[in-house]
Protein backbone atom coordinates (compact mmCIF):
# COMPACT_ATOMS: atom_id res chain seq x y z
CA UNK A 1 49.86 147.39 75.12
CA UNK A 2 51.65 149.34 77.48
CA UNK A 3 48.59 149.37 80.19
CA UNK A 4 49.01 145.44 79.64
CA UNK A 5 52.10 145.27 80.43
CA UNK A 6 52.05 147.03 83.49
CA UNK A 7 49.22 144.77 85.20
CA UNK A 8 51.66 142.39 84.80
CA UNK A 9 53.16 143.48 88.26
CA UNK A 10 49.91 144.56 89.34
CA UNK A 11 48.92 141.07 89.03
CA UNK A 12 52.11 139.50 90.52
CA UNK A 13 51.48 142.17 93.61
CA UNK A 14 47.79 141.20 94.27
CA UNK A 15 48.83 137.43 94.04
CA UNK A 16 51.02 137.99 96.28
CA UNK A 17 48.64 140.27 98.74
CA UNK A 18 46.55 137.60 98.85
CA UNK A 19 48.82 134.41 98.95
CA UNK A 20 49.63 136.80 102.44
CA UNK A 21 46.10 136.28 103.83
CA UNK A 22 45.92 133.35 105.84
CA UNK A 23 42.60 131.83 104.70
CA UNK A 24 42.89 128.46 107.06
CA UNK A 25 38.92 127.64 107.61
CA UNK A 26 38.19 128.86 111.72
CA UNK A 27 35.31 128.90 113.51
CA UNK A 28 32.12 130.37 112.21
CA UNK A 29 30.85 134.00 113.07
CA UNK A 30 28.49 136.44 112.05
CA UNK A 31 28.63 136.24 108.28
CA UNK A 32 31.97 134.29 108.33
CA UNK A 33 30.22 130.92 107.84
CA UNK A 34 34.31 129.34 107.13
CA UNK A 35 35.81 131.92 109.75
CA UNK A 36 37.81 134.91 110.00
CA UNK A 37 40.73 133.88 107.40
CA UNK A 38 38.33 132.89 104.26
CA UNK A 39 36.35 135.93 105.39
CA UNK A 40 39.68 138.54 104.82
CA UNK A 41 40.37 137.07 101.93
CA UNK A 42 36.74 137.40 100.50
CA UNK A 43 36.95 140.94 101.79
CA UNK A 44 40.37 141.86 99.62
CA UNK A 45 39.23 140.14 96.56
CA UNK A 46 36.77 142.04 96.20
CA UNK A 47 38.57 145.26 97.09
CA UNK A 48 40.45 144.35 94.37
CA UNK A 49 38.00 144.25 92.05
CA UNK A 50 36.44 147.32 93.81
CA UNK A 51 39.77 149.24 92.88
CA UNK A 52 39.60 147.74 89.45
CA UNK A 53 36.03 149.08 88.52
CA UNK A 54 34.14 145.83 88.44
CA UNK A 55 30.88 145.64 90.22
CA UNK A 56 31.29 143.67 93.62
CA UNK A 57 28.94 141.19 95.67
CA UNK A 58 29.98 139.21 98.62
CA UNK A 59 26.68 136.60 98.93
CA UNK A 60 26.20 136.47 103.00
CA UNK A 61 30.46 135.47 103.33
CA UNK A 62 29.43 132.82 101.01
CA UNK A 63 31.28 134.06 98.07
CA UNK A 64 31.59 137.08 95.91
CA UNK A 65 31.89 138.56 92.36
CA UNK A 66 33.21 140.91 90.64
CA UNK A 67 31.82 141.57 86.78
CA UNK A 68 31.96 143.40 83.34
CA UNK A 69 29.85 143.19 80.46
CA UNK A 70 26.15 144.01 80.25
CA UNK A 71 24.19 141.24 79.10
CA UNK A 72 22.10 138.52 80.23
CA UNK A 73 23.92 135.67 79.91
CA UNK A 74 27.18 135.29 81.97
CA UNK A 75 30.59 133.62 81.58
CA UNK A 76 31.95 132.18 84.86
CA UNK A 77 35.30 132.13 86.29
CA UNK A 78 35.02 130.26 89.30
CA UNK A 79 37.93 129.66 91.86
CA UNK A 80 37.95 129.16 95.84
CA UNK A 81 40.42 131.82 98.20
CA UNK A 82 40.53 129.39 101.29
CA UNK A 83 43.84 127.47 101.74
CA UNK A 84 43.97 124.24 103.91
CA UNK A 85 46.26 123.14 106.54
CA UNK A 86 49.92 124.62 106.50
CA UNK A 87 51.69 121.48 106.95
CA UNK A 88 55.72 120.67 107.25
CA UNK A 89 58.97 120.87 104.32
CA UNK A 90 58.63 124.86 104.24
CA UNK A 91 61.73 126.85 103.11
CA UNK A 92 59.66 130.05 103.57
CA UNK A 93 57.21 130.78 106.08
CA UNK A 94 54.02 129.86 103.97
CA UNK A 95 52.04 133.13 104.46
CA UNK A 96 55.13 134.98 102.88
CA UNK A 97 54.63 134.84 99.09
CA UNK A 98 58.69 134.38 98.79
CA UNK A 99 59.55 135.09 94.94
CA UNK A 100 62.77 132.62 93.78
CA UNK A 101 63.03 132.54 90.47
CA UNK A 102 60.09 134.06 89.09
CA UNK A 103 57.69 131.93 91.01
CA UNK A 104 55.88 132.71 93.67
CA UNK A 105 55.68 130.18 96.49
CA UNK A 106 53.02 130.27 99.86
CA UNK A 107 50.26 128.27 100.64
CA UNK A 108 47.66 129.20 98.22
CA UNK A 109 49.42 130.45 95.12
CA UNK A 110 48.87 126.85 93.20
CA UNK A 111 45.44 126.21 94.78
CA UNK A 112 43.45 128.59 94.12
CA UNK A 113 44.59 132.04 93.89
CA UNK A 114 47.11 132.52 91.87
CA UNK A 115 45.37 130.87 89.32
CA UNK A 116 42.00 132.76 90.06
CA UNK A 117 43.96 136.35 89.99
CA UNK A 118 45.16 135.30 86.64
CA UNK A 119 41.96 134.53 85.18
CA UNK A 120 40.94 137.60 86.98
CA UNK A 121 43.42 139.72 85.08
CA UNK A 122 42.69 137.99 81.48
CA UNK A 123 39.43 139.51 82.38
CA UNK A 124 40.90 142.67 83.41
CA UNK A 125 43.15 142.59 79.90
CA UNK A 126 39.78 141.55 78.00
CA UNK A 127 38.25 144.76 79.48
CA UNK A 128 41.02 147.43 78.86
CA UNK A 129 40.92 146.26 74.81
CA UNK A 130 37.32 147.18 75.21
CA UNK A 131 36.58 143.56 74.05
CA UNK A 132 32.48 143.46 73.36
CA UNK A 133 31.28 139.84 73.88
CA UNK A 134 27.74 139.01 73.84
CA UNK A 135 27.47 137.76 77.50
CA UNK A 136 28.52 139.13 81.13
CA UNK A 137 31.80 138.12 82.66
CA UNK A 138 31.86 136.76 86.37
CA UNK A 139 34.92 136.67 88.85
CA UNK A 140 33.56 134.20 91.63
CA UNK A 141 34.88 133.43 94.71
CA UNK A 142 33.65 131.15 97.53
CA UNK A 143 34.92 131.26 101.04
């Protein structure tokens, strides 16, 4: 329980790193087919996982995974890591990840990654209680 309780920071922490990313689509490059921003924060969800012990693939910039389990068929968690346009009525610069009264507020931390980081870490909780399920678990991510 304890190891529980302490991803709950971990969790609030990586929200927050990546609420910090601005993932505004740019232009294309090499294996940034939505840009530079959606391609960082590809890159540090899956360092995330990386540093978590899950498996990793980032599909050509496309999206990525990261995964437990060890079977052949596959639950999905499926969430996005690109933000849209900033727009006006900020208190807080939107890339900052403020924290007022136990919420955290940017662009991105309703739609999609806060929400994806939580799932993520259900996962994460699923997998330090050495839960056995009968099918893989996958963390995906696109842009």
């Amino acid at each position: 329980m304890r190891r529980l309780k302490r991803r709950k920071q971990d969790m609030i922490d990586d929200i927050c790193t990546m609420v910090q990313i601005d993932s505004r689509r740019g232009e294309p490059q090499d294996r940034m087919p939505f840009g530079i921003g959606p391609a960082n924060a590809l890159e540090k969800a899956l360092e995330i996982c990386k540093r978590e012990g899950l498996p990793t693939k980032n599909v050509d910039g496309y999206m990525g995974y990261g995964s437990f389990g060890n079977s052949e068929e596959y639950i999905g968690i499926i969430g996005h890591v690109d933000v849209v346009e900033v727009g006006d009525g900020w208190i807080d610069p939107p890339f900052s990840a403020a924290i007022h009264d136990g919420r955290i507020w940017g662009r991105g931390a309703l739609d999609d990654k806060g929400p994806l980081f939580a799932a993520m870490y259900g996962m994460l909780a699923l997998k330090d209680l050495e839960f056995s399920q009968n099918s893989d678990t996958y963390h995906l991510w696109d842009k």
